[in-house]
Protein backbone atom coordinates (compact mmCIF):
# COMPACT_ATOMS: atom_id res chain seq x y z
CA UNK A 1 0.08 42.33 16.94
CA UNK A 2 -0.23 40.83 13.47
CA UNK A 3 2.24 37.93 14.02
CA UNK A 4 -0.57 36.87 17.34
CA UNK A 5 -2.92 37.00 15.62
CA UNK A 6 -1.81 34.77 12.31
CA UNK A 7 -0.79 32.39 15.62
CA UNK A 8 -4.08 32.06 17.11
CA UNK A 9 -5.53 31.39 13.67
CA UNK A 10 -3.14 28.57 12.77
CA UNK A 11 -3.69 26.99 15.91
CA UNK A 12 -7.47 27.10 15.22
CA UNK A 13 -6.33 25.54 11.75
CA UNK A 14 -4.65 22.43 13.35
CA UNK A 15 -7.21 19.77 14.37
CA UNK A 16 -9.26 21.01 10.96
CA UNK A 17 -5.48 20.01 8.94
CA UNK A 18 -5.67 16.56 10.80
CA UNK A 19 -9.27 15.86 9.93
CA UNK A 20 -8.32 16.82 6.56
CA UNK A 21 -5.09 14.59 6.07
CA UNK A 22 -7.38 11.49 7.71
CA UNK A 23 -10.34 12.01 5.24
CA UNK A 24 -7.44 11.79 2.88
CA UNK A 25 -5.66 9.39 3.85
CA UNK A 26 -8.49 7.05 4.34
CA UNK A 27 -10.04 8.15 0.96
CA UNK A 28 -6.59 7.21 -0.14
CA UNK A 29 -6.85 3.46 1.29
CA UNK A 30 -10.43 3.17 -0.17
CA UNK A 31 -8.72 3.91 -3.58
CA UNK A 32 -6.55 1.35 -2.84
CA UNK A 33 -8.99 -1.42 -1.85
CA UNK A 34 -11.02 -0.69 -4.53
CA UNK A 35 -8.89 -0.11 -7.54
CA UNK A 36 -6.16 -2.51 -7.13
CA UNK A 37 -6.75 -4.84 -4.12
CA UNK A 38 -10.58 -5.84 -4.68
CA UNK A 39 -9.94 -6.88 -8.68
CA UNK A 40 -6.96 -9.01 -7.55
CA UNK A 41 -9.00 -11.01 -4.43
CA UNK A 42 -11.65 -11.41 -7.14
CA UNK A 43 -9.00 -12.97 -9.25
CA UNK A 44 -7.88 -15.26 -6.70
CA UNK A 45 -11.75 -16.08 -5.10
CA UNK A 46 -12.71 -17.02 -8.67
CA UNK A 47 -9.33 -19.67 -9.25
CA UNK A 48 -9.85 -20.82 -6.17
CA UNK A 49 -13.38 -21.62 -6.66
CA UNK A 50 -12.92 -23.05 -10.17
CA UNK A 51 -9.94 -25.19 -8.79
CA UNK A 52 -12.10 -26.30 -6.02
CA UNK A 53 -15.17 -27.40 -8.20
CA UNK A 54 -12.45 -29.41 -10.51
CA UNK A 55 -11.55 -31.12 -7.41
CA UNK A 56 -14.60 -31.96 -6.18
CA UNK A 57 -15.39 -33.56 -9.46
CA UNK A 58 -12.75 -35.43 -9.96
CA UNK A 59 -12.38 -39.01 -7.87
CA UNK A 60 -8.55 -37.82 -7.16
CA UNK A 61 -8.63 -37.74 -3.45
CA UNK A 62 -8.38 -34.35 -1.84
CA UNK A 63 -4.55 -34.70 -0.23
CA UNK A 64 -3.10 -35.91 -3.16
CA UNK A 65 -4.32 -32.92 -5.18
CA UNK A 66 -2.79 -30.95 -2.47
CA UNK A 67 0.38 -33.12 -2.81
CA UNK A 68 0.90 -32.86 -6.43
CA UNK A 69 -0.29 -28.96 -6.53
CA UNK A 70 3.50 -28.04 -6.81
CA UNK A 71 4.68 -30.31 -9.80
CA UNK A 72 1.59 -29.16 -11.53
CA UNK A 73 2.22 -25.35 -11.19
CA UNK A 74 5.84 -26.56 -12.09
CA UNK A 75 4.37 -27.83 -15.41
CA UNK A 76 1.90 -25.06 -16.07
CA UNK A 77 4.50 -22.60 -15.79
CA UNK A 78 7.08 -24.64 -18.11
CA UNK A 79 4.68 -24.75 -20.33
CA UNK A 80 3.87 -21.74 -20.96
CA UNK A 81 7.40 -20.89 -20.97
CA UNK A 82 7.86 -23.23 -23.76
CA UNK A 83 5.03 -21.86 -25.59
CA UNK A 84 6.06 -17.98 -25.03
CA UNK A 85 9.48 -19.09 -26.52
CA UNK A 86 8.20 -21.10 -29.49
CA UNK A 87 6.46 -18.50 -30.25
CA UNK A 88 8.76 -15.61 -30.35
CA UNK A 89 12.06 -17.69 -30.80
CA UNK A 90 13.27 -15.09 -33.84
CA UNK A 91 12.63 -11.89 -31.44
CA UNK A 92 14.49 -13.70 -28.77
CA UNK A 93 17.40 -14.67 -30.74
CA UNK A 94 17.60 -10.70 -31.87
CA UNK A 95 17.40 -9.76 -28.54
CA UNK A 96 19.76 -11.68 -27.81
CA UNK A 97 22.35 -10.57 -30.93
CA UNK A 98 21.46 -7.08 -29.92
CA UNK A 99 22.70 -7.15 -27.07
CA UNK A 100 26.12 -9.24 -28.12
CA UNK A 101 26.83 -6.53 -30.71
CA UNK A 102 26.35 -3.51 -29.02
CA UNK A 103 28.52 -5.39 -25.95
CA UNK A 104 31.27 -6.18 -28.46
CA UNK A 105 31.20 -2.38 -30.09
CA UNK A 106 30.98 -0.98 -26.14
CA UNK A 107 33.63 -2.29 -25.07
CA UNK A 108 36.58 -2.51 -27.22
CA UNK A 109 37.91 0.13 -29.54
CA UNK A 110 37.80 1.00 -33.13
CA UNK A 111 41.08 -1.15 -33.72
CA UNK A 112 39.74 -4.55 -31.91
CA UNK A 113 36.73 -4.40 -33.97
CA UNK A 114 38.54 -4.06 -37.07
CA UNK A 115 41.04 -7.37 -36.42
CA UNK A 116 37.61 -9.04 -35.40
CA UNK A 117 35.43 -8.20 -38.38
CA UNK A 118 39.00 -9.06 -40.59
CA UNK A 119 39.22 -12.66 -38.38
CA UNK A 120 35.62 -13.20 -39.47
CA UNK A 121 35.43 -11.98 -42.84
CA UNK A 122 39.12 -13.99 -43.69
CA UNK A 123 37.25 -17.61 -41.64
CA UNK A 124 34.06 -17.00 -44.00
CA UNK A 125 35.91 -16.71 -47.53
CA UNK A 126 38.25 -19.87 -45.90
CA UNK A 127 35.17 -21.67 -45.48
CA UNK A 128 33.73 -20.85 -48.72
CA UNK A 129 36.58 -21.66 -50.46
CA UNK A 130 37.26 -25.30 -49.26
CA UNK A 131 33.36 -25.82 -49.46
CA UNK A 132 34.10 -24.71 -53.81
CA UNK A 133 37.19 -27.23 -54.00
């Protein structure tokens, strides 16, 4: 009898589970909306806007903005590119050495590295001398 009777009550349970899961699930979505979605729209409504009032005063007319849109994204981004490197050309290069060195002491073994540090060690003091002649 005690097997029925947990039956009946989980069947009384069901349609109360699925109300549940909905409310959460569509609490979920509103969490969604509102924490991540509505900040970026707001983003985008307030570029577009700003975009749209620089267009309006300018005499450029409206379907050649559109037309040249492209190249200047194209130099906004290169730009900043440019800039992000300028700025943070030593980091870069380390990065960059980083990664070369700890490829180069990977991948070849103990006796590789030797011959290499010996080839560059032997081209340095060759260099130094015929600079001192």
């Amino acid at each position: 009898m005690k097997p029925l009777s947990l039956e009946v009550n989980q069947d009384y349970f069901k349609p109360f589970d699925c109300i549940v899961y909905l409310c959460f699930i569509f609490r979920m979505w509103a969490t969604l909306c509102g924490s991540v979605l509505h900040p970026f729209k707001e983003q985008i409504c307030s570029f577009a806007r700003t975009w749209l009032k620089s267009v309006k005063r300018s005499s450029t007319p409206f379907t050649l903005t559109i037309m040249t849109s492209p190249l200047k994204i194209a130099d906004s981004i290169s730009d900043k590119i440019g800039t992000y490197i300028w700025m943070y050309w030593k980091s870069i290069i380390m990065a960059i050495a980083a990664f070369f060195v700890t490829y180069v002491v990977y991948y070849n073994p103990p006796v590789t590295l030797v011959s290499i540090m010996q080839y560059i060690v032997s081209t340095f003091f060759t260099v130094l001398i015929w600079i001192l002649r």
